[in-house]
Protein backbone atom coordinates (compact mmCIF):
# COMPACT_ATOMS: atom_id res chain seq x y z
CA UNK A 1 1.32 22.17 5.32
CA UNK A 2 3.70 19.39 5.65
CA UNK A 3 4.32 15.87 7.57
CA UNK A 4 1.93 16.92 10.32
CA UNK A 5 -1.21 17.63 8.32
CA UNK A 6 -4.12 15.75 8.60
CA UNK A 7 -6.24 15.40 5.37
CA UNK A 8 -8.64 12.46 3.94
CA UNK A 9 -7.04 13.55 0.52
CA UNK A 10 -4.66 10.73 0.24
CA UNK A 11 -4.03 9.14 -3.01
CA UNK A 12 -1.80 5.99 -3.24
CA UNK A 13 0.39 4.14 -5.80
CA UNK A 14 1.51 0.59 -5.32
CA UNK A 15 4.99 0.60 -5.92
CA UNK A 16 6.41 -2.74 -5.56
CA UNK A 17 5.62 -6.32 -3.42
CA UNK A 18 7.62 -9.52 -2.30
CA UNK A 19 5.70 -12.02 -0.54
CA UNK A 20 5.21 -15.85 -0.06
CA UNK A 21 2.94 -18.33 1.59
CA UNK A 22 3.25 -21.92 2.55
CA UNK A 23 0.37 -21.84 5.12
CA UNK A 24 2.19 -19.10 7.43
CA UNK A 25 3.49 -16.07 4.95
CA UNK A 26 5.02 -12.94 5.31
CA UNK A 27 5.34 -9.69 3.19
CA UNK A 28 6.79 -6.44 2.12
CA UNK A 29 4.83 -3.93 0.38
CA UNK A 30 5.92 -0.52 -0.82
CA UNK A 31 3.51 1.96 -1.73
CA UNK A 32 3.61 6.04 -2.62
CA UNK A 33 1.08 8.25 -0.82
CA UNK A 34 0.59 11.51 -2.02
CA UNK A 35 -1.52 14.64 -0.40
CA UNK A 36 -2.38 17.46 -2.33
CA UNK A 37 -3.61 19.13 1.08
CA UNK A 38 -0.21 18.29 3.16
CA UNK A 39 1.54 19.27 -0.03
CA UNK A 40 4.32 15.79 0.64
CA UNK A 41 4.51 12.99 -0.91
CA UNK A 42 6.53 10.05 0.65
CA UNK A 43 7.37 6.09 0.65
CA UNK A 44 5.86 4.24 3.00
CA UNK A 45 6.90 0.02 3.89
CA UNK A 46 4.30 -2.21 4.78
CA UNK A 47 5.80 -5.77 6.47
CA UNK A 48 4.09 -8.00 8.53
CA UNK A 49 3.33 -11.81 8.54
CA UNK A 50 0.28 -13.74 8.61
CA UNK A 51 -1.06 -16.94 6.33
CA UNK A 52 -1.47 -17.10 2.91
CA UNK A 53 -0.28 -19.47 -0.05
CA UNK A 54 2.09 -18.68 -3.25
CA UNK A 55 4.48 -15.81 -3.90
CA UNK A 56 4.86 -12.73 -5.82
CA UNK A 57 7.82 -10.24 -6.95
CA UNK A 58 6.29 -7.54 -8.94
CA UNK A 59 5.78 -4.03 -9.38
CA UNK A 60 6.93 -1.25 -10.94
CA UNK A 61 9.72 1.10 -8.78
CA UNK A 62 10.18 4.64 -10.07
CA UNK A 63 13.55 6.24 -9.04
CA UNK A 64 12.53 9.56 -7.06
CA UNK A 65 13.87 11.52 -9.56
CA UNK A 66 11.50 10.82 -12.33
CA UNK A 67 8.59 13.14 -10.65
CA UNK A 68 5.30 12.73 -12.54
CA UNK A 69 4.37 8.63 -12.57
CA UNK A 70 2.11 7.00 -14.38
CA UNK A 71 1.40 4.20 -12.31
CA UNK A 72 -1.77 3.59 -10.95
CA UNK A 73 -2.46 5.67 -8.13
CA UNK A 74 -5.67 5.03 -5.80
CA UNK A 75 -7.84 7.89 -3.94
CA UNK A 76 -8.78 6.64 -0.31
CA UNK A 77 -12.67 7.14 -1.00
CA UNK A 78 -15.53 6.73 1.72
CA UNK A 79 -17.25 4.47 -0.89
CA UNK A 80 -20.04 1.28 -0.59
CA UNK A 81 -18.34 -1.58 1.00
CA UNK A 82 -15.17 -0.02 1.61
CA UNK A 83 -15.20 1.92 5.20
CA UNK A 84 -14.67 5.39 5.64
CA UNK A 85 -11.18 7.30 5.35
CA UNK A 86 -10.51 9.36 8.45
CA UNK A 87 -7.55 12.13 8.72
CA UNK A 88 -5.03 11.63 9.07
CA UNK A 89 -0.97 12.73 8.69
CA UNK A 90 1.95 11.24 6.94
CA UNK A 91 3.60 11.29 10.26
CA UNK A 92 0.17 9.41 11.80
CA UNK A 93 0.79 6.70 9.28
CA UNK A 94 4.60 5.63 9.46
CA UNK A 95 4.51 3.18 12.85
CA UNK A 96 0.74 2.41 12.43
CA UNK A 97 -0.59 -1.02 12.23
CA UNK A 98 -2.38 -2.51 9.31
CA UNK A 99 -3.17 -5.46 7.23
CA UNK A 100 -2.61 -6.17 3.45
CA UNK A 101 -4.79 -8.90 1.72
CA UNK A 102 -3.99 -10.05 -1.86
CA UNK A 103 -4.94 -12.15 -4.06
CA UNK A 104 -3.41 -12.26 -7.72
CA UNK A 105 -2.44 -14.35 -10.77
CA UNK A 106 0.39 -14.01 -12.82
CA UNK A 107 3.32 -15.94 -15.53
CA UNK A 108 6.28 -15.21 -17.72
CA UNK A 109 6.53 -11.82 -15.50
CA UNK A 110 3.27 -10.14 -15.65
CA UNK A 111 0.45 -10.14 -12.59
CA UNK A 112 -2.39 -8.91 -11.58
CA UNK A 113 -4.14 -8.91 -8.08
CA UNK A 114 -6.22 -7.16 -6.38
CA UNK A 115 -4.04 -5.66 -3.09
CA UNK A 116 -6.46 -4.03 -0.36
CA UNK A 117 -4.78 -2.21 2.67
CA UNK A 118 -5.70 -0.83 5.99
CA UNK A 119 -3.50 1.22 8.68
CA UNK A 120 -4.60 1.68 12.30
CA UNK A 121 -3.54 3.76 14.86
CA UNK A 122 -0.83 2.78 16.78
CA UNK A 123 -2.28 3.79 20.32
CA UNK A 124 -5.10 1.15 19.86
CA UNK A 125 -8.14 3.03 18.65
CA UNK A 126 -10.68 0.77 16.65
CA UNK A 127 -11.18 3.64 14.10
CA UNK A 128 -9.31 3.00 10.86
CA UNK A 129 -7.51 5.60 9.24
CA UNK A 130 -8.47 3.69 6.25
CA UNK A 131 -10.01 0.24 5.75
CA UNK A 132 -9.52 -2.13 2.86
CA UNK A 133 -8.72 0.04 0.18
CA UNK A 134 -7.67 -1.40 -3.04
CA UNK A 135 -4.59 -0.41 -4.50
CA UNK A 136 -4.19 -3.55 -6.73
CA UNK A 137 -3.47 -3.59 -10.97
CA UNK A 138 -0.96 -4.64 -13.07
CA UNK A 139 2.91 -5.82 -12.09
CA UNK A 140 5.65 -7.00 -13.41
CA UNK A 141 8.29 -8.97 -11.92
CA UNK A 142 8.84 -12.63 -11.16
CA UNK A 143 6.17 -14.89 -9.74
CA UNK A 144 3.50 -17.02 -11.31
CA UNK A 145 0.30 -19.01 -10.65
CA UNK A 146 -2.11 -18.07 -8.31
CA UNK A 147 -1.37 -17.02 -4.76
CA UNK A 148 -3.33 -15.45 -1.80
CA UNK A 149 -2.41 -14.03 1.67
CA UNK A 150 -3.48 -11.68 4.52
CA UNK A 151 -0.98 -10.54 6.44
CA UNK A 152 -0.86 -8.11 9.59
CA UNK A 153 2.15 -6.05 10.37
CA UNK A 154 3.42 -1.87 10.50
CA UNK A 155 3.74 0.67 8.28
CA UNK A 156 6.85 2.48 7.82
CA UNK A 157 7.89 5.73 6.47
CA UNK A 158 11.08 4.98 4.03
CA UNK A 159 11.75 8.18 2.22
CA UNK A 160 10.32 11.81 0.81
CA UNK A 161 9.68 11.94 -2.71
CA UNK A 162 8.49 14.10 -5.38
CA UNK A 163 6.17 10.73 -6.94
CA UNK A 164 3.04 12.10 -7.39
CA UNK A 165 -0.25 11.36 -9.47
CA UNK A 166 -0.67 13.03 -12.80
């Protein structure tokens, strides 16, 4: 078991986001994904740029110490109208391509969007490891009004971590 393990038994917590759009936009997402197979759980940075309007500072960040989160965490699920989850490893993931589209509302420091993600292998392949899964809820953080924006860049692996779903 470890970094090298390749499992569809991903589950993932959005952890935080900064983004804003003006026509072109760019972004930064972090998000926790956690295997029960692999046995690791790790942080993982999403950037990339792309178009989009409004901006958002939100999310929750749990300090790695905390273990056990409450946060919404999000299987990767082979469900109608979202495309099928694929193995793969945390080391697969961190230099894959991807795309994040959002779309939330939010005021006086609380938002809501819906956040769907995808990751892509690196080496070209047309097979997703996953395709539009949403990992969206409830943030906090500064922003307001309504914003939108789909953005294409890497993921990134940031750090181990003991974050993990309930």
């Amino acid at each position: 078991m470890g970094w090298n393990t390749k499992t569809t038994d991903w589950q993932v917590c959005g952890l935080g986001q900064v983004g804003y759009g003006a026509g072109y936009a760019a972004g930064t997402y972090l998000c926790c994904f956690y295997s029960a197979t692999a046995s690791v759980s790790g942080l993982y940075l999403f950037s990339g740029i792309g178009a989009g309007i409004g901006g958002n500072a939100s999310g929750v960040i749990n300090p790695a110490d905390y273990g056990d989160v409450s946060s919404p965490w999000t299987s990767l699920t082979n469900t109608f109208l979202v495309c099928g989850v694929r193995e793969f490893s945390g080391n697969d993931l961190n230099g894959a391509m991807g795309r994040i589209t959002s779309l939330g509302v939010g005021g006086f420091g609380v938002n809501y969007g819906v956040t769907c993600i995808t990751a892509i292998p690196l080496q070209g392949s047309s097979d997703a490891y996953f395709y539009s899964q949403n990992i969206g809820g409830l943030g906090f953080g500064p922003g307001g009004g309504v914003g939108g924006q789909t953005i294409s860049g890497t993921w990134g692996f940031a750090a181990t971590t003991n974050l993990r779903p309930w």
